[in-house]
N, C-alpha and C. Protein backbone atom coordinates (compact mmCIF):
# COMPACT_ATOMS: atom_id res chain seq x y z
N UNK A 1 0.84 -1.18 0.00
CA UNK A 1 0.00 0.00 0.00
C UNK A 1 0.89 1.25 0.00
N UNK A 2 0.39 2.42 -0.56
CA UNK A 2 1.12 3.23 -1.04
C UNK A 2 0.69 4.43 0.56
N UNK A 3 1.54 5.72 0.21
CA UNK A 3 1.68 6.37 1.34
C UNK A 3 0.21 7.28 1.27
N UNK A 4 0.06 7.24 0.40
CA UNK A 4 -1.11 8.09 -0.50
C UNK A 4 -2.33 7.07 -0.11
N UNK A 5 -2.35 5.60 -0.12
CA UNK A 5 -3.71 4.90 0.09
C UNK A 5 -3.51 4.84 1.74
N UNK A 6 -2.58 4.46 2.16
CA UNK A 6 -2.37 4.91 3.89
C UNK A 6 -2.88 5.56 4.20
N UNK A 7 -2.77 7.25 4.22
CA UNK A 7 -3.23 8.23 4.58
C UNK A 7 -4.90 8.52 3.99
N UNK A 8 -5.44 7.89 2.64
CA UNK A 8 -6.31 8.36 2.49
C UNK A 8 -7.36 7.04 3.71
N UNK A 9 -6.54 5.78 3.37
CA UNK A 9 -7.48 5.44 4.57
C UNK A 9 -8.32 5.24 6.00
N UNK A 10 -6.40 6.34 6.22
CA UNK A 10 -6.43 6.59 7.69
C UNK A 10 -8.02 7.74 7.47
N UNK A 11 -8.03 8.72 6.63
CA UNK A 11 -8.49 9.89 6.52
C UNK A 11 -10.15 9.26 6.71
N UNK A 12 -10.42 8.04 5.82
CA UNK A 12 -12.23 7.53 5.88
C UNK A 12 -12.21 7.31 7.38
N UNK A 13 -11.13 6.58 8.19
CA UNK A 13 -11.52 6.30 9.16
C UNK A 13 -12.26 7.50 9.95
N UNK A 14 -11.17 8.55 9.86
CA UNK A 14 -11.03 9.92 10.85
C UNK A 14 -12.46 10.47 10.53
N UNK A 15 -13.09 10.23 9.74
CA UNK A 15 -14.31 10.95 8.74
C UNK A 15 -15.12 10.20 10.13
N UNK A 16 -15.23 9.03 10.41
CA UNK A 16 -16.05 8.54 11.70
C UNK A 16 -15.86 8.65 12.62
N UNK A 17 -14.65 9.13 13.07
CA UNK A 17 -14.74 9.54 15.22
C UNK A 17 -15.24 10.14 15.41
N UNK A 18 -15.89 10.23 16.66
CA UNK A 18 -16.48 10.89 17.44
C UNK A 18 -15.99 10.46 18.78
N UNK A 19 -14.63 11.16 18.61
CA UNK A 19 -13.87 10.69 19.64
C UNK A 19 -14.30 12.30 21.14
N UNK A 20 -14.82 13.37 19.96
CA UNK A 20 -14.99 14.36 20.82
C UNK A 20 -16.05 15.04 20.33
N UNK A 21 -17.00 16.08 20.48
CA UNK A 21 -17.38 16.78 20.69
C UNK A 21 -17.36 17.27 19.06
N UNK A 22 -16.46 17.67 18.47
CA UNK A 22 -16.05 18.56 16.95
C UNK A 22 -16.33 18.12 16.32
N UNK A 23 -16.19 17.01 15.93
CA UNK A 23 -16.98 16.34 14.66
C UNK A 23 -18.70 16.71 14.45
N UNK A 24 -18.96 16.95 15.14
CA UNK A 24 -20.72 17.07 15.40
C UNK A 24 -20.78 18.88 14.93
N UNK A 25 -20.04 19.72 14.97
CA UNK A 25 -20.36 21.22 14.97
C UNK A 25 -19.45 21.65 13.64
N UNK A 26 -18.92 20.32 12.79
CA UNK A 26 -18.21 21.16 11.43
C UNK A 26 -18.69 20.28 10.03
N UNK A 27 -18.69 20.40 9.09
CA UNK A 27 -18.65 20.04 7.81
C UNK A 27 -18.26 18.76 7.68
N UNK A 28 -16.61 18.46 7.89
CA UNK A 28 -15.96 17.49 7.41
C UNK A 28 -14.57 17.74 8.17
N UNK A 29 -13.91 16.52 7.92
CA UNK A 29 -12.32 16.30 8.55
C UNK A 29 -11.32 17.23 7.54
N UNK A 30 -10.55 17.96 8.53
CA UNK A 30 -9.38 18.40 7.15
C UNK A 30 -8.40 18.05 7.85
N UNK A 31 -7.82 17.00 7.02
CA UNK A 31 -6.90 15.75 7.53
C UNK A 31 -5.05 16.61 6.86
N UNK A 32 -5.05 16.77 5.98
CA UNK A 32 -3.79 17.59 5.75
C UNK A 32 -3.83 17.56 3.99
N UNK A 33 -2.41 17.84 3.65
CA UNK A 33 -1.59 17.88 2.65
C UNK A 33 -0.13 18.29 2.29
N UNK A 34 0.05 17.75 0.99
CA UNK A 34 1.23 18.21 0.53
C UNK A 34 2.16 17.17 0.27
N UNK A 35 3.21 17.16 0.14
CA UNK A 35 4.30 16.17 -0.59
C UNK A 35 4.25 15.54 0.92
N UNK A 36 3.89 14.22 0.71
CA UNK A 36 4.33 12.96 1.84
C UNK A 36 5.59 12.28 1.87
N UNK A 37 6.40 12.71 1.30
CA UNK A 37 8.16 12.29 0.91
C UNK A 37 8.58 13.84 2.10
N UNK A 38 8.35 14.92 1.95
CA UNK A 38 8.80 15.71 2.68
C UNK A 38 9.53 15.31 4.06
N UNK A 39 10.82 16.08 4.29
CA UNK A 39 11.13 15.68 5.46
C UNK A 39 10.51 16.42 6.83
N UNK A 40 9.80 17.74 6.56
CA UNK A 40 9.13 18.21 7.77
C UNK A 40 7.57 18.24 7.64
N UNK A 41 7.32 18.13 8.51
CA UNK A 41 5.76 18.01 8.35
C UNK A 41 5.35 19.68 9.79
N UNK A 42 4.35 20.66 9.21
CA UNK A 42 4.02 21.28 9.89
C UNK A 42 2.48 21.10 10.77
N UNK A 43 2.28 21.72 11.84
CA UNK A 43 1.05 21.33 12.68
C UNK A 43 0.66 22.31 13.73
N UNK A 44 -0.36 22.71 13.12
CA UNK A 44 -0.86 23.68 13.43
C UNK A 44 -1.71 23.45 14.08
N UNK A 45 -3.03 24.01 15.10
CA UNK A 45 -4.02 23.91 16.12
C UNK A 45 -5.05 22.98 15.27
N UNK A 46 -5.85 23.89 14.33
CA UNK A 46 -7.50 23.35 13.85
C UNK A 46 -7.56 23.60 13.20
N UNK A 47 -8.47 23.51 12.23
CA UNK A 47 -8.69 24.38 10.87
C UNK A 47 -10.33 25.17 11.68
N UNK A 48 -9.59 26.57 10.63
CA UNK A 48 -10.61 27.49 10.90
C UNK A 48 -11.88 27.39 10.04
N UNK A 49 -12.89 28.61 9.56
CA UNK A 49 -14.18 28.25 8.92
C UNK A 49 -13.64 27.52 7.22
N UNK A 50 -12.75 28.61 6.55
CA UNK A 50 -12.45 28.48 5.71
C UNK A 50 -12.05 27.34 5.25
N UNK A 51 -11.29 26.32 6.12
CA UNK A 51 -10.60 25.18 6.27
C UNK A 51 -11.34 24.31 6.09
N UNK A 52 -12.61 24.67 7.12
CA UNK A 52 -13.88 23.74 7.21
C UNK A 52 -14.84 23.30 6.14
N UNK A 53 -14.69 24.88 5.38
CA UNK A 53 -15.44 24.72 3.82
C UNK A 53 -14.89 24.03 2.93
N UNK A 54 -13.58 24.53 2.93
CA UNK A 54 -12.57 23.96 1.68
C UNK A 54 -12.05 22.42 1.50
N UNK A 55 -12.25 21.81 3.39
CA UNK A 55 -11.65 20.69 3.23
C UNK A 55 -9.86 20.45 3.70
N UNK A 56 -9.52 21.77 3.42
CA UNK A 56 -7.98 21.50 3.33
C UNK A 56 -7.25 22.65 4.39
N UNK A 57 -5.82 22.45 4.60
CA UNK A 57 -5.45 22.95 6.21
C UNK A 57 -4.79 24.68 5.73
N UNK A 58 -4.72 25.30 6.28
CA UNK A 58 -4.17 26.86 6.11
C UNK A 58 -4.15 27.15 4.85
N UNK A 59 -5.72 27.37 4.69
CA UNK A 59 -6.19 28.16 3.24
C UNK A 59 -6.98 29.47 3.07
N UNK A 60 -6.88 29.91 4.45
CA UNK A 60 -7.54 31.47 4.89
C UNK A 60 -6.74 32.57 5.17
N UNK A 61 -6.70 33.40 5.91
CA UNK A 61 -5.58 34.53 5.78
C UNK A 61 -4.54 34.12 6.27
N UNK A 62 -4.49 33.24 7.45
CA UNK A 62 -3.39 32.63 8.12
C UNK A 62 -2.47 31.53 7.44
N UNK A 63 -3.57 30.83 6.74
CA UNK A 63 -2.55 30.53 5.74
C UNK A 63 -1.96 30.91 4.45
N UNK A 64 -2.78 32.13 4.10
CA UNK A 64 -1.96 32.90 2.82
C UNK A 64 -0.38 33.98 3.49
N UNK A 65 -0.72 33.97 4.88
CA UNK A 65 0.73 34.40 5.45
C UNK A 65 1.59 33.44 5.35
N UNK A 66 1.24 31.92 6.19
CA UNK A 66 1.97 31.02 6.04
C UNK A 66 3.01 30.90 4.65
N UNK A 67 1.73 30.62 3.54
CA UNK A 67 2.56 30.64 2.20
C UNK A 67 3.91 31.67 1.99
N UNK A 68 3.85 32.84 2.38
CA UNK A 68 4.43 34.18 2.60
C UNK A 68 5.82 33.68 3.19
N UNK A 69 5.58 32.92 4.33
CA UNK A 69 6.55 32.89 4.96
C UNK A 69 7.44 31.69 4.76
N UNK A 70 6.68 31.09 3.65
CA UNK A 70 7.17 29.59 3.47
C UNK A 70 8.28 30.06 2.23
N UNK A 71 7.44 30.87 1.49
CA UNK A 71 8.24 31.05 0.41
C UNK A 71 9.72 32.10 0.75
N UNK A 72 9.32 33.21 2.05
CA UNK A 72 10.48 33.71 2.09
C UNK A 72 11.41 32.82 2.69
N UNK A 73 10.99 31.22 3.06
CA UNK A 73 12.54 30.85 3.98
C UNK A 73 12.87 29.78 2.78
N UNK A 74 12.59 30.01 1.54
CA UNK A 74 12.60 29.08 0.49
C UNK A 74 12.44 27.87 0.35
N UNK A 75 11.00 27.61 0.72
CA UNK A 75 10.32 26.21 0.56
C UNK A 75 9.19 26.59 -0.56
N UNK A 76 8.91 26.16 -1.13
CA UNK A 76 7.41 26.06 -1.76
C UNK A 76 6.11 24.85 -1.13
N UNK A 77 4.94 25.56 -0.73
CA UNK A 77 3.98 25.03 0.14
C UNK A 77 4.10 23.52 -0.66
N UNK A 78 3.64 23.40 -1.62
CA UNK A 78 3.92 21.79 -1.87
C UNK A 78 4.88 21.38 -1.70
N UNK A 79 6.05 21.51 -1.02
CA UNK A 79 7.49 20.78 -0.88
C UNK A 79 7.07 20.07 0.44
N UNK A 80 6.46 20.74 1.06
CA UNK A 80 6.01 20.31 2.54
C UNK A 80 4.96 19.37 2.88
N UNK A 81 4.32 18.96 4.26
CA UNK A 81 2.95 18.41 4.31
C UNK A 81 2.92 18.76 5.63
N UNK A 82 1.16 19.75 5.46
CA UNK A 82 0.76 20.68 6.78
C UNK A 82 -0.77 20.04 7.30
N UNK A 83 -0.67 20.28 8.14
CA UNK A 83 -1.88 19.46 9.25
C UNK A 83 -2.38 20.02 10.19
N UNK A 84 -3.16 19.02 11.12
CA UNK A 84 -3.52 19.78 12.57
C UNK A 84 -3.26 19.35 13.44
N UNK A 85 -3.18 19.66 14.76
CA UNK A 85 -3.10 18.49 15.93
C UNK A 85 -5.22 18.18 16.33
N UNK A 86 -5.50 19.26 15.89
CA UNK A 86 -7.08 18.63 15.66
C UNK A 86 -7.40 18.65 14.15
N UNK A 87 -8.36 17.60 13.65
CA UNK A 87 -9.21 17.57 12.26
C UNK A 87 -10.10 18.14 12.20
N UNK A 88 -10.83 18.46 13.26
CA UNK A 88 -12.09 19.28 12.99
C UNK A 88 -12.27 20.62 13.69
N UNK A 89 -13.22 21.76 13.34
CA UNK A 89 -13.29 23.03 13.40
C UNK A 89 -13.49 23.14 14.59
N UNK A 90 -13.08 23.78 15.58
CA UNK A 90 -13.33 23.79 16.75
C UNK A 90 -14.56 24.95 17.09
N UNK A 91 -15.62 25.18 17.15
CA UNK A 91 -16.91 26.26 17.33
C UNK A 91 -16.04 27.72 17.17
N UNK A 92 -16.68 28.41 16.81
CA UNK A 92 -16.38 29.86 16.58
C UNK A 92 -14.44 30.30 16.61
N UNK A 93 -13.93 28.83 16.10
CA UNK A 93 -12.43 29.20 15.74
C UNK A 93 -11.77 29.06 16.42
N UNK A 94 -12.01 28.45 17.99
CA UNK A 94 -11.69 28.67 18.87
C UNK A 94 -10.58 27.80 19.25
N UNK A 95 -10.08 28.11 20.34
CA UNK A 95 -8.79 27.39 20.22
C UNK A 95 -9.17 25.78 20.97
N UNK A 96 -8.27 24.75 20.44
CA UNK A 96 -9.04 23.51 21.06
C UNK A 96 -8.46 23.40 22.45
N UNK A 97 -9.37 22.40 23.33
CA UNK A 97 -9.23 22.23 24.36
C UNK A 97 -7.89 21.32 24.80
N UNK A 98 -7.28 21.46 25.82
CA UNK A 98 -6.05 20.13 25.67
C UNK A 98 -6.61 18.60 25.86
N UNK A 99 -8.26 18.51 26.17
CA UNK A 99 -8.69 17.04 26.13
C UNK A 99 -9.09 16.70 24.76
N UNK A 100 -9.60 17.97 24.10
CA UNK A 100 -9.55 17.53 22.11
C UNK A 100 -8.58 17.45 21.59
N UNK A 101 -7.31 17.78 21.96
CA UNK A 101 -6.24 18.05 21.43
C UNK A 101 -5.50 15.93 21.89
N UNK A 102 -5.54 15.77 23.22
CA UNK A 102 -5.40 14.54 23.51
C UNK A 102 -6.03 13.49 22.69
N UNK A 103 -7.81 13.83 22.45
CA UNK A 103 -8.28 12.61 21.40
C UNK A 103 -7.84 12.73 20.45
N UNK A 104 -7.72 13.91 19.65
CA UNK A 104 -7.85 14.05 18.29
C UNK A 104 -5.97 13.30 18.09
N UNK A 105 -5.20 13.27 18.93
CA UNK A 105 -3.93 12.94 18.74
C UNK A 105 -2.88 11.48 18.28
N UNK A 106 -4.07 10.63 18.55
CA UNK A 106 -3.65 9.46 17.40
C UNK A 106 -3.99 9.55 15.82
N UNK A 107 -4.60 10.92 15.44
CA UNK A 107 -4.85 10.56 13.91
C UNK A 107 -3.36 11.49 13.96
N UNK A 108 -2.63 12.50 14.53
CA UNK A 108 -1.83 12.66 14.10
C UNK A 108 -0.44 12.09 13.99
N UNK A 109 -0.51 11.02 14.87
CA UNK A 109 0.66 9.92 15.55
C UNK A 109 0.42 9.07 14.27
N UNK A 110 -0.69 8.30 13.69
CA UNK A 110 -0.59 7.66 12.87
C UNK A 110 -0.42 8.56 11.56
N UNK A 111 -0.62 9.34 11.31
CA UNK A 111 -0.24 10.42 9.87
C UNK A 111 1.50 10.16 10.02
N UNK A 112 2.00 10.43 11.35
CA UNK A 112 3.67 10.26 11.47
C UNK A 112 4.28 9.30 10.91
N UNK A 113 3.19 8.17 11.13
CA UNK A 113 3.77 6.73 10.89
C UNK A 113 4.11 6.82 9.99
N UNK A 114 3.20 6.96 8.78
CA UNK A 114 2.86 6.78 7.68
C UNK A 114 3.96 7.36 6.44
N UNK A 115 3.81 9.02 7.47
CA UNK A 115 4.57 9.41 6.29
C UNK A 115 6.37 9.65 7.09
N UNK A 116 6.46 9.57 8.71
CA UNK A 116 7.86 9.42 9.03
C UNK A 116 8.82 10.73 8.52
N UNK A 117 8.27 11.67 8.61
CA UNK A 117 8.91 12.92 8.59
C UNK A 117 9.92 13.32 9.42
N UNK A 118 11.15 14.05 9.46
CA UNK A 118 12.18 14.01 10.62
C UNK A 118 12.36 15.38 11.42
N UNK A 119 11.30 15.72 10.76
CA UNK A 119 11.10 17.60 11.26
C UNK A 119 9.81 17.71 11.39
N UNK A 120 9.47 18.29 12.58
CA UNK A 120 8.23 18.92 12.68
C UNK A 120 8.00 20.71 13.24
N UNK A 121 7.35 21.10 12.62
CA UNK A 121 7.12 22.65 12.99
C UNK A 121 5.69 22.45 13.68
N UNK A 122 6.07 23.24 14.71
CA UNK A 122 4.91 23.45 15.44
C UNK A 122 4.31 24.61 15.92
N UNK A 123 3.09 24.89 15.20
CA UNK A 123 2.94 26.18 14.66
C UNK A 123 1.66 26.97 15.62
N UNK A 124 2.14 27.55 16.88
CA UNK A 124 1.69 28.14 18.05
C UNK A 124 1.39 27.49 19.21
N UNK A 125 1.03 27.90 20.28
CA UNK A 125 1.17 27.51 21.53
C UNK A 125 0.25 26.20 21.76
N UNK A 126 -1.13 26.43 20.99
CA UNK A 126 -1.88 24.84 21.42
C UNK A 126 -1.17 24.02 20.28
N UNK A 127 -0.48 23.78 19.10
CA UNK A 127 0.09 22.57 19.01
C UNK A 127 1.10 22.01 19.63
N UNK A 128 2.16 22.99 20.30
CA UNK A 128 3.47 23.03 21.50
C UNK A 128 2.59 22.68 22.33
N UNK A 129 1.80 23.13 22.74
CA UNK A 129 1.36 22.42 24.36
C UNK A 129 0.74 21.05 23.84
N UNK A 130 -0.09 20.66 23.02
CA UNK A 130 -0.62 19.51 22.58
C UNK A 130 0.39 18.40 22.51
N UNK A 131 1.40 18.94 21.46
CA UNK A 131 2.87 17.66 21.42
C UNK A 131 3.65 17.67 22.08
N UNK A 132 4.52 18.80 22.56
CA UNK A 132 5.63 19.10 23.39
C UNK A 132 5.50 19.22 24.38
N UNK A 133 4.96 19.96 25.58
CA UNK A 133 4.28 20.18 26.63
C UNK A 133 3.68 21.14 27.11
N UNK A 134 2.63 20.83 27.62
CA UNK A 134 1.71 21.66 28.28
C UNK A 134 1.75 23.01 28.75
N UNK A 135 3.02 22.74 29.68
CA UNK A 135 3.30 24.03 30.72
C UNK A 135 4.28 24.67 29.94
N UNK A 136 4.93 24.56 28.78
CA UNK A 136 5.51 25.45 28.23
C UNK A 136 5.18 26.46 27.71
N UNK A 137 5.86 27.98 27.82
CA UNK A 137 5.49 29.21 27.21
C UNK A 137 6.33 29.48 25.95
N UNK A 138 5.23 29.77 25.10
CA UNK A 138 5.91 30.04 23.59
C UNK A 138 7.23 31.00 23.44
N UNK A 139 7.69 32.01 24.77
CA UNK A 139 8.70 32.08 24.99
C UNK A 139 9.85 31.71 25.30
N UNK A 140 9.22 30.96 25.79
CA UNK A 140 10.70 29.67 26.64
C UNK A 140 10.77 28.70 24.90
N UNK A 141 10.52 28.67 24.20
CA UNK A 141 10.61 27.58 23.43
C UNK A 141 10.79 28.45 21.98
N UNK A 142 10.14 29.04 21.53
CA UNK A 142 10.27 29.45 20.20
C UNK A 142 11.02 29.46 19.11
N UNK A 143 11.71 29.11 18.69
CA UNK A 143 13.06 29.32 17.76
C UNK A 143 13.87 28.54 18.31
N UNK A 144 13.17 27.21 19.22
CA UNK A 144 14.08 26.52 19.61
C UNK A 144 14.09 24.75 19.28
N UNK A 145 15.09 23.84 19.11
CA UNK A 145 14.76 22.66 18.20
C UNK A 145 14.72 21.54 19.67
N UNK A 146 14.16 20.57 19.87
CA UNK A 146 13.38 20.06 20.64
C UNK A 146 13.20 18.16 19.98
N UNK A 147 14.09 17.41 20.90
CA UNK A 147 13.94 16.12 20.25
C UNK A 147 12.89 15.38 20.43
N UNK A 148 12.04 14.68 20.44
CA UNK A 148 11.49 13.33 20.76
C UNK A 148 12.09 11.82 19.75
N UNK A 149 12.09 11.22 20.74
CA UNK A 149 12.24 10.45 19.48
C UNK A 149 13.47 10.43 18.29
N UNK A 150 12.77 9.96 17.15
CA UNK A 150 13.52 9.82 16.37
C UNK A 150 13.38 11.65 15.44
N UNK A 151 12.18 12.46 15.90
CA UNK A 151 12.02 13.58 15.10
C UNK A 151 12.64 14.92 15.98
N UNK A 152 12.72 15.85 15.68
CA UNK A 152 12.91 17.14 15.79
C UNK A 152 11.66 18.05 15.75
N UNK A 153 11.52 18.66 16.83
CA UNK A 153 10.32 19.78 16.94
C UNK A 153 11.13 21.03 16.94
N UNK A 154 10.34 22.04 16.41
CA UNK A 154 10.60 23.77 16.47
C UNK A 154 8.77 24.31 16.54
N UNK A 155 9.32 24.80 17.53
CA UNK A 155 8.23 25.54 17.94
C UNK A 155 8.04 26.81 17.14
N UNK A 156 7.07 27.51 16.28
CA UNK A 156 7.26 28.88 16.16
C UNK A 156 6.02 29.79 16.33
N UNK A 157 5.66 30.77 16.25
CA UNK A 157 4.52 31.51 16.07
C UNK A 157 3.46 31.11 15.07
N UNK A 158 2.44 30.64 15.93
CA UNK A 158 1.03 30.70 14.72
C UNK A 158 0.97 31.85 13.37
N UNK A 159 1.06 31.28 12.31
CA UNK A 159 0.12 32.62 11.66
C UNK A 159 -0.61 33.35 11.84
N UNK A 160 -1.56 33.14 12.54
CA UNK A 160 -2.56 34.33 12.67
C UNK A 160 -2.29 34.78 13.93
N UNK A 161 -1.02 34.85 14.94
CA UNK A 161 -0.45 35.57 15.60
C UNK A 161 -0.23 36.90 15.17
N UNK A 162 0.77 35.95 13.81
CA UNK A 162 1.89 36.83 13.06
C UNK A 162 0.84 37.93 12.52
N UNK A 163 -0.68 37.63 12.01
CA UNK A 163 -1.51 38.39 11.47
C UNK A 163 -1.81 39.67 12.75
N UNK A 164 -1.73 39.77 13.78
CA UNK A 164 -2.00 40.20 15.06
C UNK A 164 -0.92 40.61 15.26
N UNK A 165 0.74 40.64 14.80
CA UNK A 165 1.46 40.88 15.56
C UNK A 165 2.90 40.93 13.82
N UNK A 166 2.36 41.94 13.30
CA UNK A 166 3.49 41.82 12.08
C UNK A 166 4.51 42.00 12.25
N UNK A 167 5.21 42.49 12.98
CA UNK A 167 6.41 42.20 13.41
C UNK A 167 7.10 40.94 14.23
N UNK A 168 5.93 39.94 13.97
CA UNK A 168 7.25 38.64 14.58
C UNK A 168 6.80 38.32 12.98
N UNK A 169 6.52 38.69 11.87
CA UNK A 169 6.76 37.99 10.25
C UNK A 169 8.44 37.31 10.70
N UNK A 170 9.52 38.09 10.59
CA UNK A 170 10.58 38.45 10.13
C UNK A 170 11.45 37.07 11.15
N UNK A 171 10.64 37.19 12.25
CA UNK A 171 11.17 35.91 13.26
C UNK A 171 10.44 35.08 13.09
N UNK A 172 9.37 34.83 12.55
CA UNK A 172 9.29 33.50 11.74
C UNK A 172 9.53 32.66 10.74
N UNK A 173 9.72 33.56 9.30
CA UNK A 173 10.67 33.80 8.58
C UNK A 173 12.12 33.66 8.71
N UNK A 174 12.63 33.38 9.49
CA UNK A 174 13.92 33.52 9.96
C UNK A 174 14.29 31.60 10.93
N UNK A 175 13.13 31.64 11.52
CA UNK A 175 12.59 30.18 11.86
C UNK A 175 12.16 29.30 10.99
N UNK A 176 11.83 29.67 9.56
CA UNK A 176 11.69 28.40 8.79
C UNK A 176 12.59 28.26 7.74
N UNK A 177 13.72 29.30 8.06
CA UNK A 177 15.05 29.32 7.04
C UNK A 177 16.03 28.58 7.78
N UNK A 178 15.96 28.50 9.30
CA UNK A 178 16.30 27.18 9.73
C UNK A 178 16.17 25.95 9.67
N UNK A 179 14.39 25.73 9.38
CA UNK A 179 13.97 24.38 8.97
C UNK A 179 14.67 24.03 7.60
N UNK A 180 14.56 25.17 6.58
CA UNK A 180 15.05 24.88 5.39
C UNK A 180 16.30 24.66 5.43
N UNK A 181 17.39 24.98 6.43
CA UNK A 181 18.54 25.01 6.26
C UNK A 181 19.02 23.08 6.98
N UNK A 182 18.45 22.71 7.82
CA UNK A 182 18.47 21.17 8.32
C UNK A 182 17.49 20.33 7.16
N UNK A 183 17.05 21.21 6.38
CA UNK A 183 16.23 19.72 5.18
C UNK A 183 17.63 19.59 4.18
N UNK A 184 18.00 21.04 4.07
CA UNK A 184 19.59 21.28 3.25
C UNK A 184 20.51 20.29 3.24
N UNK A 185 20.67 20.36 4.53
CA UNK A 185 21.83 19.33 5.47
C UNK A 185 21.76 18.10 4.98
N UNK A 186 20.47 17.68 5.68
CA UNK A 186 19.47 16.20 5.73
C UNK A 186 19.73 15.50 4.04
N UNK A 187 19.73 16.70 3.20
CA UNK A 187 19.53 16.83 2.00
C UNK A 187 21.09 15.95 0.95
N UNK A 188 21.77 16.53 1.88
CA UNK A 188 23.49 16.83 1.38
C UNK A 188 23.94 15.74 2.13
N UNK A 189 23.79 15.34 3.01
CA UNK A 189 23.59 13.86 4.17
C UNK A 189 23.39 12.77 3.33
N UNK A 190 22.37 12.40 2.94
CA UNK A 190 21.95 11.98 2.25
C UNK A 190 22.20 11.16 0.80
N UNK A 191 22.74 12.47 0.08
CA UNK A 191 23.12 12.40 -1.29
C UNK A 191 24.66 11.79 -1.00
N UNK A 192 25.16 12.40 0.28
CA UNK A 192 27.02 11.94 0.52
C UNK A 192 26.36 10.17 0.99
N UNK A 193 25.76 9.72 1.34
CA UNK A 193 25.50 8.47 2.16
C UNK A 193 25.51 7.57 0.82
N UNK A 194 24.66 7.79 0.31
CA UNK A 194 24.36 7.11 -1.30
C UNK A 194 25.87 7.02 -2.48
N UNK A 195 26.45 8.65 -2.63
CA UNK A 195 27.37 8.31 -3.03
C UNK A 195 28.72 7.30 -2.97
């Protein structure tokens, strides 16, 4: 089975939990996208209304910054694959709870499996508190790389922070020219291993 029938079947499953509360107050699951070969995978809180309509993850203003910022640390959004630590809309946008964030967290453990990414961005304080921990402040952590496991976490500012707060653009931006600079590496690693 391919990485593509994996994930889409993980995705029918996810279409049936009702592991919480969210599934009942949105449209449909927006399970992710983007190149599943990628070595980082980003993860963000929920998808907002827009998300909810469209189906698919940071496709509203927060994610037309995202794109912004993807492209200034020189990635192109399809090079990547972006997600949630929840699938479904959380009521009026809101931020999810850390017990939705707990259920909803084996569809994102198994998305890992699947696609085994060695970087993860973690994109504002409820996906850091959801994966990384709880009691951490997006200060204490931000711009900072963080093991589990076999992957690497970086914590950085939500987009629609950055929308609230245009002056951390430039430090986030600056945070995913790091990510880009360890896919580089990973990249050049790689190609020397083979040779």
């Amino acid at each position: 089975m391919t990485k593509s029938e994996k994930l889409n079947a993980l995705m029918q499953m996810n279409l049936a939990c009702r592991q919480c509360a969210l599934r009942s107050g949105c449209r449909g699951v927006v399970f992710g996208e983007g190149d599943m070969d990628s070595p980082v995978m980003f993860v963000g809180e929920g998808p907002g209304q827009t998300e909810d309509e469209m189906g698919r993850p940071f496709v509203g203003r927060a994610g037309e910054l995202l794109n912004k910022m993807l492209t200034e640390a020189g990635f192109r959004r399809e090079d990547v694959y972006i997600t949630n630590i929840v699938k479904c809309r959380p009521p009026g946008n809101r931020t999810p709870s850390l017990d939705e964030m707990e259920r909803c967290l084996p569809w994102l453990r198994k998305q890992y499996a699947v696609l085994k990414p060695r970087f993860m961005v973690l994109m504002g304080l409820a996906a850091t508190h959801g994966i990384l921990d709880k009691d951490i402040r997006m200060n204490q952590c931000r711009g900072k790389w963080f093991r589990r496991g076999d992957i690497q976490m970086l914590p950085i500012y939500h987009p629609a922070a950055v929308l609230r707060n245009p002056a951390w653009f430039e430090v986030c931006a600056a945070d995913l020219r790091l990510v880009k600079q360890v896919c580089e590496d990973l990249r050049s690693l790689n190609s020397g291993v083979r040779g």
